[in-house]
Protein backbone atom coordinates (compact mmCIF):
# COMPACT_ATOMS: atom_id res chain seq x y z
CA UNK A 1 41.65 42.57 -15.65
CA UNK A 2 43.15 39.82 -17.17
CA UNK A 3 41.32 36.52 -17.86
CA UNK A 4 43.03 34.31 -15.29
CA UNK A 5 42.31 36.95 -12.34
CA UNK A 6 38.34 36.91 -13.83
CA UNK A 7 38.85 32.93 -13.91
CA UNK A 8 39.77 32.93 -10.45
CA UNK A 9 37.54 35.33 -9.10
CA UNK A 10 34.63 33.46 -10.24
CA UNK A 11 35.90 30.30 -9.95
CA UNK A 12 34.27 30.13 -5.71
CA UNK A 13 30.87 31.45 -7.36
CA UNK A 14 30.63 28.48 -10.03
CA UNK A 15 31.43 25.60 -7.05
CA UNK A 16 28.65 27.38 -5.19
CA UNK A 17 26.31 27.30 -7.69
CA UNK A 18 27.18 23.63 -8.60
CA UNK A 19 26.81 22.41 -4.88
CA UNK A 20 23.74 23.71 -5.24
CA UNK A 21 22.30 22.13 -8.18
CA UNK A 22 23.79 18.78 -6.56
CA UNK A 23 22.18 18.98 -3.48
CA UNK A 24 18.73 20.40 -5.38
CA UNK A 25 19.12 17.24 -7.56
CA UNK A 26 19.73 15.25 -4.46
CA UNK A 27 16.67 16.07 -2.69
CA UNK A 28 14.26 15.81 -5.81
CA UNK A 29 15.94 12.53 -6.80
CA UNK A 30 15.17 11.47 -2.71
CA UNK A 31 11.78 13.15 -2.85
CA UNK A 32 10.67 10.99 -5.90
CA UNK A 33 12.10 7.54 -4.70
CA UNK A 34 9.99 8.69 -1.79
CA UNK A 35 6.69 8.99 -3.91
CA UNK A 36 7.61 6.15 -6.13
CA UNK A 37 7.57 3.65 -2.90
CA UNK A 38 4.37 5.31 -1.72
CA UNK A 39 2.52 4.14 -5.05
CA UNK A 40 2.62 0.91 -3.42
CA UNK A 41 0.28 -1.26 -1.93
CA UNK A 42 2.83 -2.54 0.57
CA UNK A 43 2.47 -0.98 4.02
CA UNK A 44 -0.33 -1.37 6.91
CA UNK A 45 -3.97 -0.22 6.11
CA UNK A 46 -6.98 0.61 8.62
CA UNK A 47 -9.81 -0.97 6.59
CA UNK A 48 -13.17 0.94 7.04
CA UNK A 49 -16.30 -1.01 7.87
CA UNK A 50 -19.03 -0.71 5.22
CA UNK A 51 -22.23 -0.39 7.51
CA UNK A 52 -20.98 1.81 10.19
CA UNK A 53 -17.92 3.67 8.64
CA UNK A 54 -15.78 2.61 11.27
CA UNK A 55 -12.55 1.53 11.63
CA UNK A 56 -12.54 -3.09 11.29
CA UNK A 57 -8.65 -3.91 11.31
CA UNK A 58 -5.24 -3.71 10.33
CA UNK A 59 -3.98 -5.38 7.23
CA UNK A 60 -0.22 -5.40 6.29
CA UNK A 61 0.39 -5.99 2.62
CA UNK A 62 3.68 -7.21 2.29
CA UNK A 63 5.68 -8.02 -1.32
CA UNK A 64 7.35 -10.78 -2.30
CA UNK A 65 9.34 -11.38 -5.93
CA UNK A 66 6.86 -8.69 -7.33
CA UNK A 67 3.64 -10.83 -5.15
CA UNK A 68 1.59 -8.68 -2.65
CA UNK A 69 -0.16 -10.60 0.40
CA UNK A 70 -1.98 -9.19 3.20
CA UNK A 71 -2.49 -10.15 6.72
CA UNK A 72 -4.84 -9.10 9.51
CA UNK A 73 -2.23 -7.78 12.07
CA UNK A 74 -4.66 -6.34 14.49
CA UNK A 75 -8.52 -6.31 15.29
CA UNK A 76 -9.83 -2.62 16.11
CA UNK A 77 -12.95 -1.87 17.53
CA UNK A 78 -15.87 -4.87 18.14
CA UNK A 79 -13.02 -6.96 16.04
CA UNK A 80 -10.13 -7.00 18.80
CA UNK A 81 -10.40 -10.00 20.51
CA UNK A 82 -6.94 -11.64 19.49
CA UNK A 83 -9.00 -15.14 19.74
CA UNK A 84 -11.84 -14.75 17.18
CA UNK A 85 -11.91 -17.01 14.53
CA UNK A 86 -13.15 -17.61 11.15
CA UNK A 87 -16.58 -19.69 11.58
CA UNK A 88 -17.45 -19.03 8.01
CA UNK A 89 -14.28 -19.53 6.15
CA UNK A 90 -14.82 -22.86 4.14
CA UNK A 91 -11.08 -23.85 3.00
CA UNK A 92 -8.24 -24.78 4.97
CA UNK A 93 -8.66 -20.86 6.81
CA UNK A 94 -11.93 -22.34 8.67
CA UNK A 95 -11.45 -22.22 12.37
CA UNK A 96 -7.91 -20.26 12.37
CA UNK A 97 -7.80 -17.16 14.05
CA UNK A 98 -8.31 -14.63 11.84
CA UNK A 99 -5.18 -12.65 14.05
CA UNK A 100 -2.43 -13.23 11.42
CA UNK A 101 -4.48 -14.68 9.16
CA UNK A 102 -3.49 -13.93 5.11
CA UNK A 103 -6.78 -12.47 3.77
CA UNK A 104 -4.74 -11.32 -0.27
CA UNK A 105 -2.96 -13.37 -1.84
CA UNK A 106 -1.61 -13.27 -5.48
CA UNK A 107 -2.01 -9.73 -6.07
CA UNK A 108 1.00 -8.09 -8.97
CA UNK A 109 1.64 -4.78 -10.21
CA UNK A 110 0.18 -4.17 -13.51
CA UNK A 111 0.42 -0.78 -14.83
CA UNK A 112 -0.72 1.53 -11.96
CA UNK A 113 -2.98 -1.24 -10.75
CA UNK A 114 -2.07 -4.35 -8.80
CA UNK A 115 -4.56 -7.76 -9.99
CA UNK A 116 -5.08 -10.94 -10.23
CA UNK A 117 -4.96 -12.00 -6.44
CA UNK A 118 -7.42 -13.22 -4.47
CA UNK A 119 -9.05 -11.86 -1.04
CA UNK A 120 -10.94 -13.38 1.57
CA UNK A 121 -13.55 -11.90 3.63
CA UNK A 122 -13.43 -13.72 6.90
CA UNK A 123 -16.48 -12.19 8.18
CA UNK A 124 -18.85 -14.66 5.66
CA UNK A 125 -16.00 -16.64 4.15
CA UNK A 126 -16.20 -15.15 0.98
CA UNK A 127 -12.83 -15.60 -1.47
CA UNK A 128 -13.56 -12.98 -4.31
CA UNK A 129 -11.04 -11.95 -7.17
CA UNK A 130 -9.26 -8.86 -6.38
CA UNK A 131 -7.82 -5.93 -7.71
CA UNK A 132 -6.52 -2.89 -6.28
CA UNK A 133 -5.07 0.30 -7.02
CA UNK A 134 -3.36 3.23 -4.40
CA UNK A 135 -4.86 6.51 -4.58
CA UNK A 136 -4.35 10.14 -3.21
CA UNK A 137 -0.52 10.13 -2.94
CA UNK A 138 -0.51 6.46 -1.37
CA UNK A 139 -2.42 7.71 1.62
CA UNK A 140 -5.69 5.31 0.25
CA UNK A 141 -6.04 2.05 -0.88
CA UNK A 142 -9.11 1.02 -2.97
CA UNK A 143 -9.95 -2.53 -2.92
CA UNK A 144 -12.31 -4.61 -5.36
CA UNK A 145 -13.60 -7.60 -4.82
CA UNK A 146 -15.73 -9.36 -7.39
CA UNK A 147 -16.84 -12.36 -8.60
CA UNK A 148 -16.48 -12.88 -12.50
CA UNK A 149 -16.57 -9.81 -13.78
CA UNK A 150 -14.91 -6.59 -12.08
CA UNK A 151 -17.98 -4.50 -12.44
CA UNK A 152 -20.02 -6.95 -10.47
CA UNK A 153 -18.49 -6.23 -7.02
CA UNK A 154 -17.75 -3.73 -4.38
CA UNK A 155 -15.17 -1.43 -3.21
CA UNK A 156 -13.58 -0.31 -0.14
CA UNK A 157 -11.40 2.17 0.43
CA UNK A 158 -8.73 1.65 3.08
CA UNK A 159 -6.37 4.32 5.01
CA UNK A 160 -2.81 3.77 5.01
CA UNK A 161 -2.10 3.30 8.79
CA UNK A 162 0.37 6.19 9.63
C-alpha cells in the first residue's frame, strides 16, 4: 500500500473524529456558559417565610451595568393581595404597594459573592445592608441582612423560581 492510498483511506476517519471533538467542544463550551449564567443572582426567587417555612413572594433580581435590584413581582400565599401596602416602610416606599415594589438595591458581584446593596423588609420597614451569594448550582439564593456588622444578622435562603 502506498502512502497516498493509506492517506486517503483514513482521511474520512480523521474528519469523523474531528467533527466530533467540535461538536464535544461545542456542547461543553454551551454547557459551561450555561452554569456560568446560573451563578447569578439575576432570575426570579420564591422567598421562604421564616416562622412558618412557607412560601412569602416572588422577587426578580434583575442586573444593570454590573448592579443587581430586586422587585416583589408577586404575593403568594396570605401575601397575594395585589393591593397591600407597606404601612411600616418609613422612606419614600411608605404607603406604595409593595406589588412591584424594589426591595435590593445596590447589590455587585464581588468574587463569588454579590455586596454592598441594600434590602428592605416591607413587612416592618426595615432597610438592612445586604449581601448575598448563589448556592447549590444556582438553584438557592442565600440572603443576609445585617446591620453593621455581617455577623449580626440573619439569613434566608430563597428558591430560584423554576
Amino acid at each position: 500500500m502506498t502512502n497516498s492510498s493509506f492517506a486517503a483511506q483514513w482521511r474520512p476517519q480523521f474528519y469523523k473524529i474531528g467533527a466530533r471533538v467540535c461538536i464535544a467542544a461545542a456542547m461543553f463550551g454551551s454547557a459551561s456558559l450555561a452554569f456560568a449564567q446560573s451563578v447569578t443572582p439575576a432570575g426570579v426567587w420564591k422567598t421562604i417565610d421564616d416562622k412558618t417555612g412557607k412560601p412569602k413572594a416572588l422577587v426578580t433580581i434583575t442586573e444593570k451595568n454590573g448592579e443587581y435590584v430586586g422587585t416583589i413581582t408577586k404575593g403568594l400565599g396570605e401575601n397575594d393581595d395585589p393591593n397591600r401596602v407597606c404601612t411600616a416602610c418609613t422612606d419614600a416606599r411608605k404607603g406604595q404597594k409593595m406589588l412591584g415594589m424594589e426591595i435590593i438595591q445596590g447589590i455587585r458581584k464581588d468574587g463569588d459573592e454579590f455586596v454592598g446593596g441594600k434590602i428592605l423588609d416591607p413587612e416592618n420597614g426595615m432597610i438592612y445592608s445586604c449581601k448575598m451569594k448563589v448556592v447549590d448550582g444556582g438553584k438557592k439564593l442565600e440572603v443576609r441582612g445585617f446591620l453593621g456588622l455581617a455577623l449580626l444578622g440573619r439569613t434566608q435562603t430563597w428558591v430560584r423560581d423554576e
